[in-house]
PDB file of N, CA and C in Angstrom:
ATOM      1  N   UNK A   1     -14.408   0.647 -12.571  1.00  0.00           N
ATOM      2  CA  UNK A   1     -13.761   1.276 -11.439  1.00  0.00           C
ATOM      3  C   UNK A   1     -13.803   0.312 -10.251  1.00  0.00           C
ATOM      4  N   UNK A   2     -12.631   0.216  -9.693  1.00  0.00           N
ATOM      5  CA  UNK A   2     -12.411  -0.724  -8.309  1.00  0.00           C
ATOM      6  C   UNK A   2     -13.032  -0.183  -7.093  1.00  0.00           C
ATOM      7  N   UNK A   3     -13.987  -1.139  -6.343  1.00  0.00           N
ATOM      8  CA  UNK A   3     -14.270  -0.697  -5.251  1.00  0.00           C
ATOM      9  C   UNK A   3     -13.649  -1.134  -3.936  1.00  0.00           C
ATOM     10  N   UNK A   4     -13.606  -0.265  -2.784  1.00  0.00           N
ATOM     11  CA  UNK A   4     -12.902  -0.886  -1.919  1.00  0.00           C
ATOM     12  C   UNK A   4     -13.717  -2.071  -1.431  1.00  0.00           C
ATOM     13  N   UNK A   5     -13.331  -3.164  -0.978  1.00  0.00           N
ATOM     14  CA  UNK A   5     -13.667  -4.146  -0.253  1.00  0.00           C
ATOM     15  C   UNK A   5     -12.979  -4.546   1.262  1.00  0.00           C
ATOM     16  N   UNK A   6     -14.429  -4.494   2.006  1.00  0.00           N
ATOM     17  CA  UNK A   6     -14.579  -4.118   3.404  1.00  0.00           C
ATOM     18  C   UNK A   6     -14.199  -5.711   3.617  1.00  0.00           C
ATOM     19  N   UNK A   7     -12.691  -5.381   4.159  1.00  0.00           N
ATOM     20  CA  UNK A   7     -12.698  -6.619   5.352  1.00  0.00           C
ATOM     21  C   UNK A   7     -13.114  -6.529   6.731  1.00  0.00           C
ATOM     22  N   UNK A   8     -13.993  -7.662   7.241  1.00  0.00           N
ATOM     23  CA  UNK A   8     -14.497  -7.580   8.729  1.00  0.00           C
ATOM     24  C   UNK A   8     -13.513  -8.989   9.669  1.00  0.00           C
ATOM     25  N   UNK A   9     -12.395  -9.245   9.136  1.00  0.00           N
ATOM     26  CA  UNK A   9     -11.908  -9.885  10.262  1.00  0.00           C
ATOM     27  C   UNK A   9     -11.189  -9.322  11.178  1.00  0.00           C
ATOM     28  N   UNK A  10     -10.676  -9.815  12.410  1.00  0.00           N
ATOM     29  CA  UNK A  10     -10.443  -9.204  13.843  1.00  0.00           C
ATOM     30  C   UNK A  10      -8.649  -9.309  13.341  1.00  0.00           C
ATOM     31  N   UNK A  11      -7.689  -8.261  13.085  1.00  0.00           N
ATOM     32  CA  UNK A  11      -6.588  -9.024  12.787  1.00  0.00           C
ATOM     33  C   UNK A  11      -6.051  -9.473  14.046  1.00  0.00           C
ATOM     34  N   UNK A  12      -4.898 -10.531  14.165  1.00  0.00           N
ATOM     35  CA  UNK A  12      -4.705 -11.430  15.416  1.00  0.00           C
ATOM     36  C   UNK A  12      -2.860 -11.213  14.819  1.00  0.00           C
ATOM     37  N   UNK A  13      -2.136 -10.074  15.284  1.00  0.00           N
ATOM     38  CA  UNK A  13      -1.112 -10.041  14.908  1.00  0.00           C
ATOM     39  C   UNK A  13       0.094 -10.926  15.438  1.00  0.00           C
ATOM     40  N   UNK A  14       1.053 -11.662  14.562  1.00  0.00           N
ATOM     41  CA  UNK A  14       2.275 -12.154  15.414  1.00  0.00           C
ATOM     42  C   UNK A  14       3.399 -11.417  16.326  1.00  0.00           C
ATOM     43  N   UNK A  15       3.357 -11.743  17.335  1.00  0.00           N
ATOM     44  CA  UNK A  15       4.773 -11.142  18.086  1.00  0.00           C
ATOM     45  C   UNK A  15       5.401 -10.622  17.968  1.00  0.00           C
ATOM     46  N   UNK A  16       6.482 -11.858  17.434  1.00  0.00           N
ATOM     47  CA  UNK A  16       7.059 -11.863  17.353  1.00  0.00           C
ATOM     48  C   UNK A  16       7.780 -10.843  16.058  1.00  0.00           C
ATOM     49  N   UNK A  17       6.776 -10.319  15.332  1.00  0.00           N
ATOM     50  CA  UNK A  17       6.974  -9.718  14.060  1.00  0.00           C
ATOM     51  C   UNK A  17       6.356  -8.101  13.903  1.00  0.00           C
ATOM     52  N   UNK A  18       7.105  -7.102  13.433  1.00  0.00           N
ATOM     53  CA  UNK A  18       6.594  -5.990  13.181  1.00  0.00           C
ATOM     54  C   UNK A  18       5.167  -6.034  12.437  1.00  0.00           C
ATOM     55  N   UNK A  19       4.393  -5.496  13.365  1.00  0.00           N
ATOM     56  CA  UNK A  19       3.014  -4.942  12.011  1.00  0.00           C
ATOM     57  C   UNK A  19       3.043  -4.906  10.743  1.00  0.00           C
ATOM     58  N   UNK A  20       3.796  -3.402  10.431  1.00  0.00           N
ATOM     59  CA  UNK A  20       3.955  -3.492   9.518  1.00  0.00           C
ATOM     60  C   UNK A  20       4.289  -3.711   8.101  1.00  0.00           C
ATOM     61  N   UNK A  21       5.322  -4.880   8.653  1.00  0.00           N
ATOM     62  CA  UNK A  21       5.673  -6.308   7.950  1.00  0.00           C
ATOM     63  C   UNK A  21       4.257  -6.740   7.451  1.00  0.00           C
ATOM     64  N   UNK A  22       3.809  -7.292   8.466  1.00  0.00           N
ATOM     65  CA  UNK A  22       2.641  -8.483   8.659  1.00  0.00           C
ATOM     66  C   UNK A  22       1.492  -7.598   7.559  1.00  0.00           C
ATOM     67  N   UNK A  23       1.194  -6.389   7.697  1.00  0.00           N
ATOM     68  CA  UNK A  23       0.697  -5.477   6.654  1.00  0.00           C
ATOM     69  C   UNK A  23       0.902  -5.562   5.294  1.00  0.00           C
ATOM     70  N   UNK A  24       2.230  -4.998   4.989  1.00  0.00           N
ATOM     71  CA  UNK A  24       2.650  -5.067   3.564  1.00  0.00           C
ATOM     72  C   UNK A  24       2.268  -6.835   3.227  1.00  0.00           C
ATOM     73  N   UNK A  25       2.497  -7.682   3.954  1.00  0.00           N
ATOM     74  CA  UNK A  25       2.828  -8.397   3.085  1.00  0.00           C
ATOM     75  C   UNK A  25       0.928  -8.562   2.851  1.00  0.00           C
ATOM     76  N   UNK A  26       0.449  -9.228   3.887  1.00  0.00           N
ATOM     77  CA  UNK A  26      -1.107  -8.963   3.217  1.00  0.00           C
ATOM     78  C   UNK A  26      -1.490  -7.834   1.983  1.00  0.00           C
ATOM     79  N   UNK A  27      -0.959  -6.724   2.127  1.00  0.00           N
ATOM     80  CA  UNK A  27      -1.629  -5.645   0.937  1.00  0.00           C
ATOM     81  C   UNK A  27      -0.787  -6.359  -0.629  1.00  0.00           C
ATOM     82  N   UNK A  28       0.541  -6.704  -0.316  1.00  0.00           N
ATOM     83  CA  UNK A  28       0.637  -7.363  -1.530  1.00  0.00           C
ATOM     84  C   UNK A  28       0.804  -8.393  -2.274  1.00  0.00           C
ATOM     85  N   UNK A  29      -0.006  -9.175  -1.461  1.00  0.00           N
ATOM     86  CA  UNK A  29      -0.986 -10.160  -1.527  1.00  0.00           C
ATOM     87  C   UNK A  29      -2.762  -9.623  -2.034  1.00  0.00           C
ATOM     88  N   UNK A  30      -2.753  -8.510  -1.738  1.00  0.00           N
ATOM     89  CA  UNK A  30      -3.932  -8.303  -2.419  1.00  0.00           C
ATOM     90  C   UNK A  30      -3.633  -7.875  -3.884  1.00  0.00           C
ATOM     91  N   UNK A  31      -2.394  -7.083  -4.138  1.00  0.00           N
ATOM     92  CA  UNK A  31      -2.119  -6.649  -5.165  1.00  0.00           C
ATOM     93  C   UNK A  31      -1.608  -7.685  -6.045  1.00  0.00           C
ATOM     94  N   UNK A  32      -1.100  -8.364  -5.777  1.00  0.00           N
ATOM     95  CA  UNK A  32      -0.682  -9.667  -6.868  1.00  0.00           C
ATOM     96  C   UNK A  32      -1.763 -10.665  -7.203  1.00  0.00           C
ATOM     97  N   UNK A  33      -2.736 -10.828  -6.433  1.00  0.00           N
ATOM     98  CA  UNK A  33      -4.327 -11.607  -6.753  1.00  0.00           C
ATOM     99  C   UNK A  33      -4.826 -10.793  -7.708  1.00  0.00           C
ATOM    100  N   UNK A  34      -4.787  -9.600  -7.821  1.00  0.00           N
ATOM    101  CA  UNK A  34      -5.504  -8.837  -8.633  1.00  0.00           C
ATOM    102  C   UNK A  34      -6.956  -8.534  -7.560  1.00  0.00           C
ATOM    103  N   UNK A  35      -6.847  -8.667  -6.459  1.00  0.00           N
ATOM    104  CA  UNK A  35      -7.570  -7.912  -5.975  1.00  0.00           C
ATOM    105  C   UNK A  35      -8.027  -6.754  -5.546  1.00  0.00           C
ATOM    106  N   UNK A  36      -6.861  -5.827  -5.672  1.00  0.00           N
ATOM    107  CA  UNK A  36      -6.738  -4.515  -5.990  1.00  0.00           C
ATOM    108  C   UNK A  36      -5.966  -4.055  -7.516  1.00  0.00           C
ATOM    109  N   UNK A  37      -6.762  -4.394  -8.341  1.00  0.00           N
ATOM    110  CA  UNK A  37      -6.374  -3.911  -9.494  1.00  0.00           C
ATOM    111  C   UNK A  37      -5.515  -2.335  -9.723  1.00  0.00           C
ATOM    112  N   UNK A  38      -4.869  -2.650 -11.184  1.00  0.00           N
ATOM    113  CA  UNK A  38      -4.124  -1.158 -11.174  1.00  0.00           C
ATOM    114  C   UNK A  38      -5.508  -0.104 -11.076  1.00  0.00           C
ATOM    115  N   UNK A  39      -4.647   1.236 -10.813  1.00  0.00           N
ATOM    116  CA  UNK A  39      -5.043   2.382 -10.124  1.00  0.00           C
ATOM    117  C   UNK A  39      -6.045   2.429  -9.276  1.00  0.00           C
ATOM    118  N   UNK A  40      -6.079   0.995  -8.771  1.00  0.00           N
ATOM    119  CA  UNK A  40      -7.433   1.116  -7.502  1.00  0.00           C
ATOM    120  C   UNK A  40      -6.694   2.143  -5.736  1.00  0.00           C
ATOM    121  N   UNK A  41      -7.296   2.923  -5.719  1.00  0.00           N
ATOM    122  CA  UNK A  41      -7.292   3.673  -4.587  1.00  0.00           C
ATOM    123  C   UNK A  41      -7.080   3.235  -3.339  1.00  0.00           C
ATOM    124  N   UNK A  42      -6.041   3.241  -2.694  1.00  0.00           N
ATOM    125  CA  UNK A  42      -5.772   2.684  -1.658  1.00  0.00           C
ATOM    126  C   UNK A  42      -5.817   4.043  -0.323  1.00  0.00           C
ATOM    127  N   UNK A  43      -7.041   3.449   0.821  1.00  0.00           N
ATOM    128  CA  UNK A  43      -6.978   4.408   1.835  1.00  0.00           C
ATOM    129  C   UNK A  43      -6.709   4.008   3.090  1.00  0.00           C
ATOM    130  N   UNK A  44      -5.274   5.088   3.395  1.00  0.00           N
ATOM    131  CA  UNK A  44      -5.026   4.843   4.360  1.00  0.00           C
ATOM    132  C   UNK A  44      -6.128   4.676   5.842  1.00  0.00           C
ATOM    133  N   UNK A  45      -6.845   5.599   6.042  1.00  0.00           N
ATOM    134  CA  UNK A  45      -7.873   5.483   6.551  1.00  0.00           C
ATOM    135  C   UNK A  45      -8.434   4.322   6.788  1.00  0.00           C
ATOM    136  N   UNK A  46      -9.227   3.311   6.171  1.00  0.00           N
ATOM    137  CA  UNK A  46     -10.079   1.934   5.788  1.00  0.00           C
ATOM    138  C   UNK A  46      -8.449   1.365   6.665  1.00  0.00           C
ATOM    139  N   UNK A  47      -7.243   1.808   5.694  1.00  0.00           N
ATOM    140  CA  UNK A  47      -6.531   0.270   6.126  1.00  0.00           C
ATOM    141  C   UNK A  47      -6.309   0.511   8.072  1.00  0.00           C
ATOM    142  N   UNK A  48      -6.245   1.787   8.434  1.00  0.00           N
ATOM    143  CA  UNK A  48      -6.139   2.085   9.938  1.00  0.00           C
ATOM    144  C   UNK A  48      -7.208   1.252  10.648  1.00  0.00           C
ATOM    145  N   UNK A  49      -8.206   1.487   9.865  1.00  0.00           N
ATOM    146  CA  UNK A  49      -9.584   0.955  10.998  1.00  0.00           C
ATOM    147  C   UNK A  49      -9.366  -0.042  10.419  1.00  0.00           C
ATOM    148  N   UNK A  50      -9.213  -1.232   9.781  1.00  0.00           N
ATOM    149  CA  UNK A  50      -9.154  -2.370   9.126  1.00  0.00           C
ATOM    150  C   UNK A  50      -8.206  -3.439  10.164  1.00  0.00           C
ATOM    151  N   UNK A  51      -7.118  -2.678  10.201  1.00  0.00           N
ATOM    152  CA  UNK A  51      -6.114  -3.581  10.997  1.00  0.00           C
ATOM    153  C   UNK A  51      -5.952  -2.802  12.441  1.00  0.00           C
ATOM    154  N   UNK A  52      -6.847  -1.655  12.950  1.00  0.00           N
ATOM    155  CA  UNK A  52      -6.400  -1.367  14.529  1.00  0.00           C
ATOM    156  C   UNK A  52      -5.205  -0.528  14.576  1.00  0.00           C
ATOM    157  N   UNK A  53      -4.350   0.189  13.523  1.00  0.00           N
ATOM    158  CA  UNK A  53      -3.211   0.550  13.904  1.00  0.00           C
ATOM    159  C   UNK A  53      -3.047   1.935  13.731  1.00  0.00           C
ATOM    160  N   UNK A  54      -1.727   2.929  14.125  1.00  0.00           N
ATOM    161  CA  UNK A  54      -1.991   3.797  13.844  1.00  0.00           C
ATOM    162  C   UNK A  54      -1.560   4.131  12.359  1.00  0.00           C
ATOM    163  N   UNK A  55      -1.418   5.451  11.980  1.00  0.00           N
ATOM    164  CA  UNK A  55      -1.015   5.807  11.102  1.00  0.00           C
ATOM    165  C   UNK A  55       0.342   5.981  10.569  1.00  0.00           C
ATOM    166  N   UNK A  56       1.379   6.205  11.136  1.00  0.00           N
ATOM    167  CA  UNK A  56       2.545   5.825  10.820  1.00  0.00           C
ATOM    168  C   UNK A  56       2.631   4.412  10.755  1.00  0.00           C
ATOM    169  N   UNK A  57       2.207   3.329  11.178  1.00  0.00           N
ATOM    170  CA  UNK A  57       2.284   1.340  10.697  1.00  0.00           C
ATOM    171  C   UNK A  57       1.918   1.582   9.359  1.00  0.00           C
ATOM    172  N   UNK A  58       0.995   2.182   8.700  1.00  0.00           N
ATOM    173  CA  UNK A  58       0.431   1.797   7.666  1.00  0.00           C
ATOM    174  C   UNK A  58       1.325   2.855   6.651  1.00  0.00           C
ATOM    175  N   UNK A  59       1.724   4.001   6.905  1.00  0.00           N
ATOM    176  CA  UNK A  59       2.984   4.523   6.183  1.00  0.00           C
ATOM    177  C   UNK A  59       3.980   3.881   5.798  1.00  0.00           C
ATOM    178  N   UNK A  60       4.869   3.075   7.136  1.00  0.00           N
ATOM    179  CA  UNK A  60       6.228   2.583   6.924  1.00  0.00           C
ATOM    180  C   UNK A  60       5.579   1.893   5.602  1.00  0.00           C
ATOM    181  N   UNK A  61       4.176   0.762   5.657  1.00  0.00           N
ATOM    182  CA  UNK A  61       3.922  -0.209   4.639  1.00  0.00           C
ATOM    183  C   UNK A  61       3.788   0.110   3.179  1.00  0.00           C
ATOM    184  N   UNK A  62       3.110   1.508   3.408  1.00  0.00           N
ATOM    185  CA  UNK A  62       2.493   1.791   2.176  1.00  0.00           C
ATOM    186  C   UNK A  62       4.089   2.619   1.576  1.00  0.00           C
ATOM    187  N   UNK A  63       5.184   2.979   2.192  1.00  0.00           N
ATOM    188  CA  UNK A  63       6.343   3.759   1.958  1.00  0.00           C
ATOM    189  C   UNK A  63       7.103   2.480   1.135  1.00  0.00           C
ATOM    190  N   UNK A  64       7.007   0.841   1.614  1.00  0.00           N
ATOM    191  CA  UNK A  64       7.636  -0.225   1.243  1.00  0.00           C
ATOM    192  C   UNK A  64       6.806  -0.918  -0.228  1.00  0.00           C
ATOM    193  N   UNK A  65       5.997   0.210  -0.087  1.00  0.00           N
ATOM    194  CA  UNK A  65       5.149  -0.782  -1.427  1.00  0.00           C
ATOM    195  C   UNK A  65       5.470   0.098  -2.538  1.00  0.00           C
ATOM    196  N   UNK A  66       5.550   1.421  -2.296  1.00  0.00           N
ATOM    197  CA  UNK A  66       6.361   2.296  -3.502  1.00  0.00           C
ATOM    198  C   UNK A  66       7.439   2.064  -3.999  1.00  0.00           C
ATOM    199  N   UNK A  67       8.230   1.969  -2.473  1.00  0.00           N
ATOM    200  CA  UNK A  67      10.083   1.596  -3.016  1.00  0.00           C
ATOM    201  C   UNK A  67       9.765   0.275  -3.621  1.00  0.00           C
ATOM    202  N   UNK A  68       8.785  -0.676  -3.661  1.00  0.00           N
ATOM    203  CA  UNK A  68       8.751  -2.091  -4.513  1.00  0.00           C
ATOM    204  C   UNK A  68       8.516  -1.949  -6.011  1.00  0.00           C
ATOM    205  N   UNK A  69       7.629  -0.453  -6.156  1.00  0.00           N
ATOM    206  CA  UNK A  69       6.947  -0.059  -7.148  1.00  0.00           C
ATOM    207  C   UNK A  69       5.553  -0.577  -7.523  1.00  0.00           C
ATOM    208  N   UNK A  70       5.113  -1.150  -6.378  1.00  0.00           N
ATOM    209  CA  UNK A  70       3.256  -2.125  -6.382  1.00  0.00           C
ATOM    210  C   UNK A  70       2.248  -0.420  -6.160  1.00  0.00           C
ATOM    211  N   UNK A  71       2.790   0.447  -5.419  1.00  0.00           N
ATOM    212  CA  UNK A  71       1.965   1.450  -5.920  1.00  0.00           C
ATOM    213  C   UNK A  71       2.731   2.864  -5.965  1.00  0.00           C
ATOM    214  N   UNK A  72       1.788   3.910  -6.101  1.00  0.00           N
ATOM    215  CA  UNK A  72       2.373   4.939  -6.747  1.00  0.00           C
ATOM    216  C   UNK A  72       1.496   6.221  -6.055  1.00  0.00           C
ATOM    217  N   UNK A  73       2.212   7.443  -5.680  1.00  0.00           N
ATOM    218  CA  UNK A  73       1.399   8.433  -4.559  1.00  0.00           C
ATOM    219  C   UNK A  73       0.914   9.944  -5.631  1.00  0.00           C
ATOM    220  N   UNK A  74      -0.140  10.202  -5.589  1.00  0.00           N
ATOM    221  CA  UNK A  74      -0.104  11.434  -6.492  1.00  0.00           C
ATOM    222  C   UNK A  74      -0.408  12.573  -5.181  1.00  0.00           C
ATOM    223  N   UNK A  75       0.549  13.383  -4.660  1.00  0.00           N
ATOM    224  CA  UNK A  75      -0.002  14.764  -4.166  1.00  0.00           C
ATOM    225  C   UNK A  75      -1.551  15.243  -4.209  1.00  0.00           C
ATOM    226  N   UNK A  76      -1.789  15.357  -3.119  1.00  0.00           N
ATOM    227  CA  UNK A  76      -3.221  15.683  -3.178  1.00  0.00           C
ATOM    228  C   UNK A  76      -4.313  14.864  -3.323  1.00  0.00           C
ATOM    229  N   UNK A  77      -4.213  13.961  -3.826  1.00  0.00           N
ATOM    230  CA  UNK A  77      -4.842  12.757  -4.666  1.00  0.00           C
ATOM    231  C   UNK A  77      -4.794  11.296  -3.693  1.00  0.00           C
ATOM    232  N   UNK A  78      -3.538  11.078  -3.310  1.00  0.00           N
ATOM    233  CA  UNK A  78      -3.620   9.778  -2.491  1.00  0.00           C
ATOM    234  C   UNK A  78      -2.850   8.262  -3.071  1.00  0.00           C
ATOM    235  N   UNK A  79      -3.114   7.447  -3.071  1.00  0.00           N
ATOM    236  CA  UNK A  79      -1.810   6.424  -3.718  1.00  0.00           C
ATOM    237  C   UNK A  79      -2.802   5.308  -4.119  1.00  0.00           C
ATOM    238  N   UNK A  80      -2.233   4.548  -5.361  1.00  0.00           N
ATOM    239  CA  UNK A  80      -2.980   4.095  -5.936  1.00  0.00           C
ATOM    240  C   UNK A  80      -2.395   2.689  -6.395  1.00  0.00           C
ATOM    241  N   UNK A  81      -2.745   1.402  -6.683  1.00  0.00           N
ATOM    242  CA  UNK A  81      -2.116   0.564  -7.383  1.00  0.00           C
ATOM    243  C   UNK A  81      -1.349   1.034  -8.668  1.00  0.00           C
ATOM    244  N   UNK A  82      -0.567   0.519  -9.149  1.00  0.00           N
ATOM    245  CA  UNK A  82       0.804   0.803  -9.989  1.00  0.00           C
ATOM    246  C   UNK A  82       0.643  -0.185 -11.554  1.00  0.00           C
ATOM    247  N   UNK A  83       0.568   0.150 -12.274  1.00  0.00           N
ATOM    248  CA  UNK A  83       0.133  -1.057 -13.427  1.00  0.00           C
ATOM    249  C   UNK A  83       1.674  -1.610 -13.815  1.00  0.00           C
ATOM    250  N   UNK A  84       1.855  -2.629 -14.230  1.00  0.00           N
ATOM    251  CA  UNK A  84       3.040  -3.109 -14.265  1.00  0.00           C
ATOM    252  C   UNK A  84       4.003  -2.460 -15.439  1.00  0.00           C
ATOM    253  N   UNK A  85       4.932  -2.578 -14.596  1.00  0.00           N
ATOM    254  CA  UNK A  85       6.635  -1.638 -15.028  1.00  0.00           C
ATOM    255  C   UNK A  85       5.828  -0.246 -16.010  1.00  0.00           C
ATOM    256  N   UNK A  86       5.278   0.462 -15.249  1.00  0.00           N
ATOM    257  CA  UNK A  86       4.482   1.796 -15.391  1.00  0.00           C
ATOM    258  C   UNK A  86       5.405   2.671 -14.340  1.00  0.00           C
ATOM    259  N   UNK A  87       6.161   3.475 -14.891  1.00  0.00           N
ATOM    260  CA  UNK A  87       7.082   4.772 -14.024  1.00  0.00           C
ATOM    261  C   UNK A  87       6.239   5.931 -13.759  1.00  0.00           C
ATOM    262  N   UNK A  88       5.800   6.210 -12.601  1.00  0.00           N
ATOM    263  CA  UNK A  88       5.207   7.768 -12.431  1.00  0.00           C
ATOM    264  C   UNK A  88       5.987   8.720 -11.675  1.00  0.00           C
ATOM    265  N   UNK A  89       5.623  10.072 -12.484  1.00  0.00           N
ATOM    266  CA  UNK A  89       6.864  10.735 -11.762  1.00  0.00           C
ATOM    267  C   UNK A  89       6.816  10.897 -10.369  1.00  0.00           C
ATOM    268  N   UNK A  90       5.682  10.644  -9.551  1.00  0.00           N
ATOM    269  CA  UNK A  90       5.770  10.833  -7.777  1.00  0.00           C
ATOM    270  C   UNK A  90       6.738  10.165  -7.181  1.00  0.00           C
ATOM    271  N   UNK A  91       7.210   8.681  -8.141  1.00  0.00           N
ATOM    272  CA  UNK A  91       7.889   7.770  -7.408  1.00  0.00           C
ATOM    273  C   UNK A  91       9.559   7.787  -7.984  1.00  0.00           C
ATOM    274  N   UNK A  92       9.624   8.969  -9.569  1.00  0.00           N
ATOM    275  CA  UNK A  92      11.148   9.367  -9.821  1.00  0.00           C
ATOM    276  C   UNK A  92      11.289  10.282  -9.062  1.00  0.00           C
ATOM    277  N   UNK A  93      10.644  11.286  -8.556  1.00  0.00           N
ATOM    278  CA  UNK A  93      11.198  12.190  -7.799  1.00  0.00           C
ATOM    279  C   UNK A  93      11.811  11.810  -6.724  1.00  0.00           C
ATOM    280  N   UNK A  94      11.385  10.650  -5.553  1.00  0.00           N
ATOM    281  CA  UNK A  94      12.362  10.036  -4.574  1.00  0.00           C
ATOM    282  C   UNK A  94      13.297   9.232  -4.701  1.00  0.00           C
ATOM    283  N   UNK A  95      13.671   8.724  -6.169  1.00  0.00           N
ATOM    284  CA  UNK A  95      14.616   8.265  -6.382  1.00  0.00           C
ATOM    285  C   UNK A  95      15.877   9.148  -6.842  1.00  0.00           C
ATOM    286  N   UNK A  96      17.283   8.646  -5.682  1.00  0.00           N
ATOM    287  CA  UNK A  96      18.393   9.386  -6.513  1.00  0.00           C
ATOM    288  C   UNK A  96      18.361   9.579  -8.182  1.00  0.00           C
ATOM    289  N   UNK A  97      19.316  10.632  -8.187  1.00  0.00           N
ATOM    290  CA  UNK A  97      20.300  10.754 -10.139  1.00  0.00           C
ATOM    291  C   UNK A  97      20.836   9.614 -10.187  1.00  0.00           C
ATOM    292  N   UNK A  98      20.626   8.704 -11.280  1.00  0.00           N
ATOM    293  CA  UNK A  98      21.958   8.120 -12.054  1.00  0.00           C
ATOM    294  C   UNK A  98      23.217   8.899 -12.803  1.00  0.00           C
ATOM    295  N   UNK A  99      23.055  10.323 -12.410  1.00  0.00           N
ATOM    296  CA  UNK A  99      24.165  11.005 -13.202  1.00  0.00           C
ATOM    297  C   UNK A  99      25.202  10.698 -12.503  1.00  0.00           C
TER     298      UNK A  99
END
């Protein structure tokens, strides 16, 4: 089982650039190292106090990492790394019909 790992650096954000850009791309950067392995638990919480921001920054990110398919949200439960080309239904339900 994956544990979270406590980052203690000060983040020093660019400008010129949305947060939550600068976010996603660090988280998937953790997810492609395999530093957050599949179904490791991702909390919003940790990532708020982690990077200083509020809670909608870390939505838009964590909303851009689903539509990528790097993770996956279960109701009640919380969102989790995504194991590769693994479909769960939390993330067909926001996708249109192909009918």
């Amino acid at each position: 089982m994956a544990r979270y790992v406590e980052h203690t650096r000060t983040w020093e954000f660019d400008e010129d650039r949305s947060r939550w850009e600068q976010i996603l791309e660090l988280l998937i950067a953790r997810i492609d190292s395999g530093e957050w392995g599949p179904k490791f638990k991702i909390s919003e919480v940790k990532l708020m106090e982690e990077f200083g921001v509020a809670r909608p920054t870390i939505r838009k990110a964590m909303e851009r990492l689903r539509t990528a398919g790097k993770v996956y949200t279960v109701p009640n439960l919380g969102s989790f790394v995504n194991t590769d080309g693994e479909v769960h239904r939390s993330n067909e339900a926001n996708e249109p019909s192909s009918e």
